[in-house]
Protein backbone atom coordinates (compact mmCIF):
# COMPACT_ATOMS: atom_id res chain seq x y z
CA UNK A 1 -6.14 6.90 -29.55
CA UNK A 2 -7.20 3.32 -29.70
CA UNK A 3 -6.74 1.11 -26.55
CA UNK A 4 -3.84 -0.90 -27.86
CA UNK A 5 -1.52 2.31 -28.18
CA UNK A 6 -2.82 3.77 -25.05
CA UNK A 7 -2.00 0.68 -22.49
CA UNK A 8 1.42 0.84 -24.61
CA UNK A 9 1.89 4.18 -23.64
CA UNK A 10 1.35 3.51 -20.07
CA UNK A 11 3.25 0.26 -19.70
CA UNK A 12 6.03 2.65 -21.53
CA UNK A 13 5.80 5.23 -18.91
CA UNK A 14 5.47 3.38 -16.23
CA UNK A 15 8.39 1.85 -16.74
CA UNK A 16 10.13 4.47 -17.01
CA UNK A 17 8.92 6.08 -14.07
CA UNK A 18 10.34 2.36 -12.41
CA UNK A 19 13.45 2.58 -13.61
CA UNK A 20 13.41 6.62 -12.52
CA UNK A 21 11.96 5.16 -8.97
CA UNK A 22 9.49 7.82 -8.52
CA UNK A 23 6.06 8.55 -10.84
CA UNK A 24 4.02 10.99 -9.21
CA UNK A 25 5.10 9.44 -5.91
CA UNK A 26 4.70 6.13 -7.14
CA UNK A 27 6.09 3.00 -5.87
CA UNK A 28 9.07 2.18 -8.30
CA UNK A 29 8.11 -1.27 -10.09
CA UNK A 30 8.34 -2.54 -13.43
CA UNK A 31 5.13 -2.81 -15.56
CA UNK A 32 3.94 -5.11 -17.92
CA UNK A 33 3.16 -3.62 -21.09
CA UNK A 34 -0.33 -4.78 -22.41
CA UNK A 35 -1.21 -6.41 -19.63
CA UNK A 36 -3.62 -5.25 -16.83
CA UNK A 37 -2.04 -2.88 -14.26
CA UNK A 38 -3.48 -1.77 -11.10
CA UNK A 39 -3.58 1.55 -8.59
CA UNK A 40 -3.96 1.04 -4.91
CA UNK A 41 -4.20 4.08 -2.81
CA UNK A 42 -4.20 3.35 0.85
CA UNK A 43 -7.36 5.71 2.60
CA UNK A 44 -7.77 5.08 6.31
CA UNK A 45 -6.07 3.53 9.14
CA UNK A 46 -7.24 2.78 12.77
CA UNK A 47 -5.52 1.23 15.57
CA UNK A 48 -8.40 -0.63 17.08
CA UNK A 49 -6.10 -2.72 19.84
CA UNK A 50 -2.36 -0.91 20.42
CA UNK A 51 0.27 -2.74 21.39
CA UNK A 52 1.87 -0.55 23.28
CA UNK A 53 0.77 0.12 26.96
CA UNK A 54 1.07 3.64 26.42
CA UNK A 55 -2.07 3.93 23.99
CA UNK A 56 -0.09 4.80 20.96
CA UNK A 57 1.58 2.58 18.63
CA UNK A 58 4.32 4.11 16.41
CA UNK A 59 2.88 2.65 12.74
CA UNK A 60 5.02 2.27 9.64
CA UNK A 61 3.91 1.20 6.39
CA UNK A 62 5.78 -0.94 4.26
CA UNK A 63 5.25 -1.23 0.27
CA UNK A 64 7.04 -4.06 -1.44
CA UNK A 65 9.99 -3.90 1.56
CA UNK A 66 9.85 -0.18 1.24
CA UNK A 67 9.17 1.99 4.40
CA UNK A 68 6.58 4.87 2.61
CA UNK A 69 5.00 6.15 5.70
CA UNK A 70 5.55 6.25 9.56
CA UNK A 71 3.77 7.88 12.48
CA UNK A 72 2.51 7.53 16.38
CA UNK A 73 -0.91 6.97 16.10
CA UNK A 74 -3.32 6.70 19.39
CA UNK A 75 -5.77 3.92 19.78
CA UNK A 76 -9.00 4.53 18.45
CA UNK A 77 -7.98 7.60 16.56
CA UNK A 78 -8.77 7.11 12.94
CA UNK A 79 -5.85 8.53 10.20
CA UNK A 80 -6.78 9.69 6.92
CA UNK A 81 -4.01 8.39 4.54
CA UNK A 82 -5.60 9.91 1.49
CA UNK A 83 -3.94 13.11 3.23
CA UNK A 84 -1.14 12.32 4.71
CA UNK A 85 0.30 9.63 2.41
CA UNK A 86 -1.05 10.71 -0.98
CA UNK A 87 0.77 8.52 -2.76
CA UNK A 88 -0.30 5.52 -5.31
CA UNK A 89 1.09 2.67 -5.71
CA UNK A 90 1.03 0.29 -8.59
CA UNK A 91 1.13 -3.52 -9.70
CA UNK A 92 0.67 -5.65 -12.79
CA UNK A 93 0.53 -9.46 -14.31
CA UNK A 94 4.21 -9.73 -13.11
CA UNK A 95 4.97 -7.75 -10.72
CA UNK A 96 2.84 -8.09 -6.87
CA UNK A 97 2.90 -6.17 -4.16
CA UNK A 98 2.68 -6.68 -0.30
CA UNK A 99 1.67 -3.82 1.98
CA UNK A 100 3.24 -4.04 5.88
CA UNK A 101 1.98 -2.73 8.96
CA UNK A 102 4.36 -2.45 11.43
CA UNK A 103 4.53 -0.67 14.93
CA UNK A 104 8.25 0.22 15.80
CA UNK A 105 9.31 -1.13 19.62
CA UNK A 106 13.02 -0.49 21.20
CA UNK A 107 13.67 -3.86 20.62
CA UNK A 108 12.47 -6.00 17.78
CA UNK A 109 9.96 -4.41 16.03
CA UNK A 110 6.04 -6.03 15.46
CA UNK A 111 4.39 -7.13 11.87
CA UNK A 112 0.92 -6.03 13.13
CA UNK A 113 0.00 -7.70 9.77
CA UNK A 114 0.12 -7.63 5.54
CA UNK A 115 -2.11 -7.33 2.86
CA UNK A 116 -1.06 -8.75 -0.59
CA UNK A 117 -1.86 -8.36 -3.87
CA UNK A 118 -1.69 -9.71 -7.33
CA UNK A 119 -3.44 -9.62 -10.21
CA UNK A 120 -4.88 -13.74 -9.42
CA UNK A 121 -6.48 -11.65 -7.17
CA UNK A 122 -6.32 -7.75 -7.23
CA UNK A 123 -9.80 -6.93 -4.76
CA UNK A 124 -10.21 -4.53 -7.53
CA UNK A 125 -12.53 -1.36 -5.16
CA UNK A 126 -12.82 -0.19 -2.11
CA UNK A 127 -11.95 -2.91 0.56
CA UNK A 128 -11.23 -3.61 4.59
CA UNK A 129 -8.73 -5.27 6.25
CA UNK A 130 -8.52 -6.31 9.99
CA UNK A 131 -4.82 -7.10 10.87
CA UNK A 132 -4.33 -8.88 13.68
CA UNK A 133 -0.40 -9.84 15.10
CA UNK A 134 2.05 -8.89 18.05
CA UNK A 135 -0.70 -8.24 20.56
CA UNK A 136 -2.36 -5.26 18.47
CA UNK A 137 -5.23 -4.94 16.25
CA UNK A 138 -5.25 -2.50 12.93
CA UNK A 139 -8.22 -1.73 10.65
CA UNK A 140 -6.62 -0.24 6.94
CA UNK A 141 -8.88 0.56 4.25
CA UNK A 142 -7.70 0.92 1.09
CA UNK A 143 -8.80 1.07 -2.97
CA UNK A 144 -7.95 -1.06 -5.73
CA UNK A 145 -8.23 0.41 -9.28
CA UNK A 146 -7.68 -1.11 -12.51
CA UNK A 147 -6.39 1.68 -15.10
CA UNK A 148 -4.80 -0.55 -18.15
């Protein structure tokens, strides 16, 4: 199958998986056909300064305004993601995505920080973050793969 027909194919399916709003436990955004589209699987996180006074912040992860994952973590206590969010998520030319950290409080809850992505600049491999907002500190690391 020659490369032309199979970036068709995906573009095809994964546009139909949008419209569906679920591909394999993807994120559920249009794709460009023929253009280049890329996976971004989120691996670790660490909460290296908590917000809370308690030691443990209560994370949730936002994709595209989409709440995909939620849990207390305690400081210093690295979480694999690869295991328990294994989910990818995907982008294109058109579409971009922005990935949320947030730690949920009583009152107003606190955008620890955001990582953003398009394909101007899609950090294609494996990359770091240090998010710093609302008095805490989070270290994500995530992956960046271009598959059409």
């Amino acid at each position: 199958m020659s490369r032309k027909i199979r970036r068709a194919v995906l573009g095809a399916l994964l546009s139909a998986g949008a419209t569906a709003g679920l591909l394999a436990g993807t994120a559920g955004t249009a794709h460009a056909a023929g253009g280049p589209v890329y996976a971004v699987n989120l691996n670790w996180i660490n909460v290296v300064d908590n917000q809370d006074n308690n030691s443990v912040d209560e994370v949730y992860i936002k994709v595209n305004g989409s709440t995909v994952w939620s849990k207390d973590l305690h400081w210093n206590t690295p979480e694999n993601l690869n295991i328990s969010l294994p989910r990818t998520f995907y982008f294109d030319g058109v579409t971009s995505m922005k990935i949320e950290f947030w730690d949920q409080d009583p009152g107003r809850d606190d955008r620890v920080g955001t990582i953003s992505l398009s394909a101007a600049a899609p950090n294609v491999g494996p990359n770091a973050a240090d998010l710093r907002g609302a008095d805490g500190e989070y270290v994500v690391y995530y992956t960046v793969t271009q598959i059409a």
